[in-house]
C-alpha atoms as a PDB file:
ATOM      1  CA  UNK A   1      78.580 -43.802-108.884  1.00  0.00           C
ATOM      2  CA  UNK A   2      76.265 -45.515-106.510  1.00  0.00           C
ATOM      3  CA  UNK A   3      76.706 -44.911-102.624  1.00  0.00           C
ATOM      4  CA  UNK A   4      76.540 -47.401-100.106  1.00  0.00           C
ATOM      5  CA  UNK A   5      73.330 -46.774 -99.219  1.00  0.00           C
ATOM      6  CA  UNK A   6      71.778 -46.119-102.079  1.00  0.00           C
ATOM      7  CA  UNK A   7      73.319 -50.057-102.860  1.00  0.00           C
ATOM      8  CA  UNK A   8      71.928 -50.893 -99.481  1.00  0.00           C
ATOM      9  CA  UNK A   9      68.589 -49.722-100.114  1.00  0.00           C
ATOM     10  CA  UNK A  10      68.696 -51.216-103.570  1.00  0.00           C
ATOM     11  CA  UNK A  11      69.274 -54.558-102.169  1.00  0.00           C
ATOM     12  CA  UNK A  12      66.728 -54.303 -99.267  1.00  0.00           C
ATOM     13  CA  UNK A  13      64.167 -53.364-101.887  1.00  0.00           C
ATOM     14  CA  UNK A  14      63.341 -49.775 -99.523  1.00  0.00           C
ATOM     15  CA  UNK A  15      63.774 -46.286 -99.955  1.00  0.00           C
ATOM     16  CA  UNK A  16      67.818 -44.364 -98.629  1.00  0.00           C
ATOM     17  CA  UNK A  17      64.961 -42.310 -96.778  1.00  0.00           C
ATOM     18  CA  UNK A  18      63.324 -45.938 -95.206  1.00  0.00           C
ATOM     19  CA  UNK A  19      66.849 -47.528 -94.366  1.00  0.00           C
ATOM     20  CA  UNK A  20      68.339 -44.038 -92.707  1.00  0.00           C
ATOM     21  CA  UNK A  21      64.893 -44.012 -90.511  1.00  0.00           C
ATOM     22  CA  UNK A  22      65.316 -47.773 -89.561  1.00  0.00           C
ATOM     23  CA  UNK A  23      68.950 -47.681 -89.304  1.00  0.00           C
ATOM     24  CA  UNK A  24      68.731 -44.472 -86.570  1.00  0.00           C
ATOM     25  CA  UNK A  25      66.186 -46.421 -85.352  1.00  0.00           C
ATOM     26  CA  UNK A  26      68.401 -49.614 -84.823  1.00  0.00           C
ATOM     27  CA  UNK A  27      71.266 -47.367 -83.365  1.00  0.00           C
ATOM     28  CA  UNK A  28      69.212 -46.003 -80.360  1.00  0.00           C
ATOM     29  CA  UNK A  29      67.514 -48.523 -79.199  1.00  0.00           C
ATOM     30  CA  UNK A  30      70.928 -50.618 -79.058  1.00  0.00           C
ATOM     31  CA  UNK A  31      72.344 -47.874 -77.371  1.00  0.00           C
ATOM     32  CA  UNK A  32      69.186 -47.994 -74.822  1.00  0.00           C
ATOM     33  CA  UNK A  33      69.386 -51.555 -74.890  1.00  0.00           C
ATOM     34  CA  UNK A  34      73.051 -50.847 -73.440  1.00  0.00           C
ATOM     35  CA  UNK A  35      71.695 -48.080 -70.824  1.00  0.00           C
ATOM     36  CA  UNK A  36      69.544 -50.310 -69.372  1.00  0.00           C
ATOM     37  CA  UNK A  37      71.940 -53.043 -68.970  1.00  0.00           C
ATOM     38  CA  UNK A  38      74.482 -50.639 -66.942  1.00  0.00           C
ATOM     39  CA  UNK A  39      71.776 -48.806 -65.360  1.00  0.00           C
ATOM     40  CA  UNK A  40      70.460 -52.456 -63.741  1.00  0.00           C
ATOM     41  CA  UNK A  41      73.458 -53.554 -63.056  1.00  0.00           C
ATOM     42  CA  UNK A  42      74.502 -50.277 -61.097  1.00  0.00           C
ATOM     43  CA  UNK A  43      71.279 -50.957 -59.361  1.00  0.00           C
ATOM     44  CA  UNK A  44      71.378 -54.567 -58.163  1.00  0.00           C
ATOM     45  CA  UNK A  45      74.194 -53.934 -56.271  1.00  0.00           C
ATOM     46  CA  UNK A  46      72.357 -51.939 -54.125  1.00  0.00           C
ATOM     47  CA  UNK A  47      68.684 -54.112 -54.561  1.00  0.00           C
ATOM     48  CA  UNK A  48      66.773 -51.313 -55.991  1.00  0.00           C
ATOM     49  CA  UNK A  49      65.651 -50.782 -59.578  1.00  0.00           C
ATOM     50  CA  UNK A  50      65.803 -47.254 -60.491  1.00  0.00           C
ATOM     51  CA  UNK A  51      67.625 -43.838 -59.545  1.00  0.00           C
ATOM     52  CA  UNK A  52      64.242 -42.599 -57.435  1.00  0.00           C
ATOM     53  CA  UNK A  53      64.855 -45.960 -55.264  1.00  0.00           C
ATOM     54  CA  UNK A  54      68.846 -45.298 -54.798  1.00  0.00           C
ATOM     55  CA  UNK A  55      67.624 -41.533 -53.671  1.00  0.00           C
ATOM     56  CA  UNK A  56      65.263 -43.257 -51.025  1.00  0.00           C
ATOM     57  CA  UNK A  57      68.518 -45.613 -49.605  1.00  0.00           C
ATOM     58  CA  UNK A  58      70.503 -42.339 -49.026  1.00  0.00           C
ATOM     59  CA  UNK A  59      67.568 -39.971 -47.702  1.00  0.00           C
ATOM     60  CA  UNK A  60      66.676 -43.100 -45.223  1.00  0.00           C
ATOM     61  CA  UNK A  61      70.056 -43.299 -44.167  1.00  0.00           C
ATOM     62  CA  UNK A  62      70.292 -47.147 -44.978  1.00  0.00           C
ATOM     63  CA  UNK A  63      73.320 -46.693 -47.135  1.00  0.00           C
ATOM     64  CA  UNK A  64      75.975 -43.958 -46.801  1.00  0.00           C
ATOM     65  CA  UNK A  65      75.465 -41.195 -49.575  1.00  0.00           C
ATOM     66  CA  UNK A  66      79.992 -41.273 -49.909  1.00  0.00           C
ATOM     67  CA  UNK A  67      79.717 -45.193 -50.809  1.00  0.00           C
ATOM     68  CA  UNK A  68      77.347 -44.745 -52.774  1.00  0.00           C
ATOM     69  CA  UNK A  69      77.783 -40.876 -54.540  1.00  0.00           C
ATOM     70  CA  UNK A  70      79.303 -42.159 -57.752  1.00  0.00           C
ATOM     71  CA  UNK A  71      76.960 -44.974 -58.450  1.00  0.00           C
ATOM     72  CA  UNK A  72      74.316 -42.891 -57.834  1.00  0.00           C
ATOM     73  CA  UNK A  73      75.450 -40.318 -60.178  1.00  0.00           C
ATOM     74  CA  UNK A  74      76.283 -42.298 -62.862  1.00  0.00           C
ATOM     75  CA  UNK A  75      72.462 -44.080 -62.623  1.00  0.00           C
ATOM     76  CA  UNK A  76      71.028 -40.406 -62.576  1.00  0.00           C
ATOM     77  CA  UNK A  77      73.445 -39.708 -65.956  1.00  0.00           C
ATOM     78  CA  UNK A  78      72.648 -42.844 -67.299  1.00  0.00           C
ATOM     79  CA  UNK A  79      68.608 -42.497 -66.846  1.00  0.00           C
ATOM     80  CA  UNK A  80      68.674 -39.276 -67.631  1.00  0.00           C
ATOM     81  CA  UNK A  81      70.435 -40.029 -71.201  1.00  0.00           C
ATOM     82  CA  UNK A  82      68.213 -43.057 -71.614  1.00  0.00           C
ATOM     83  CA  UNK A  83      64.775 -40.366 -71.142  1.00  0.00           C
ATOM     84  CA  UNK A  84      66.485 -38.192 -74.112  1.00  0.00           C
ATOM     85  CA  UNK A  85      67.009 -41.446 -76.171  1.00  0.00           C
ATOM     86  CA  UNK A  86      63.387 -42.411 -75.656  1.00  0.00           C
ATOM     87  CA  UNK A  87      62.170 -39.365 -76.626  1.00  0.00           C
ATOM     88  CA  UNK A  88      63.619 -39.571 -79.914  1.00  0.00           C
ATOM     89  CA  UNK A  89      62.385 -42.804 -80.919  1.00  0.00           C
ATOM     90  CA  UNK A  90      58.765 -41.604 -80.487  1.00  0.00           C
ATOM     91  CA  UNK A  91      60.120 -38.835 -83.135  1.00  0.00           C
ATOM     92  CA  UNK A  92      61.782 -41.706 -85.577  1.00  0.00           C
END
């Protein structure tokens, strides 16, 4: 009995092997897609772009590091997570 993918590839006209590398391919950059969509959003609120430019607010004392501490945590998780997920698309 045929599996879904082996259908799936069948109808695509590629290889299981082909549509398992495209479809892991699909899934991470979606999910870095979605990263970056948080992460920028997380950062306009504060008018910076990146984690290294929220560290710069707190260490210049123009925002308080307690208003900011879980924002900036969650952008440091987030970029963090979106490095590994870029790293294994250049292995895909």
């Amino acid at each position: 009995m045929p599996t879904v993918l082996g259908e799936a590839a069948e109808v695509l006209g590629v290889s299981v092997k082909e549509l398992k590398k495209r479809g892991l391919e699909a899934l991470l950059e979606k999910e870095l897609r979605s990263l970056r969509v948080e992460l920028l959003s997380i950062c306009q609120k504060y008018g910076v772009h990146s984690w290294e430019e929220m560290n710069t607010l707190i260490v210049e004392d123009e925002v308080e590091e307690g208003k900011i501490l879980d924002d900036f945590q969650r952008v440091d998780h987030l970029t963090a997570k979106a490095r590994r997920i870029e790293a294994l698309l250049e292995h895909v």
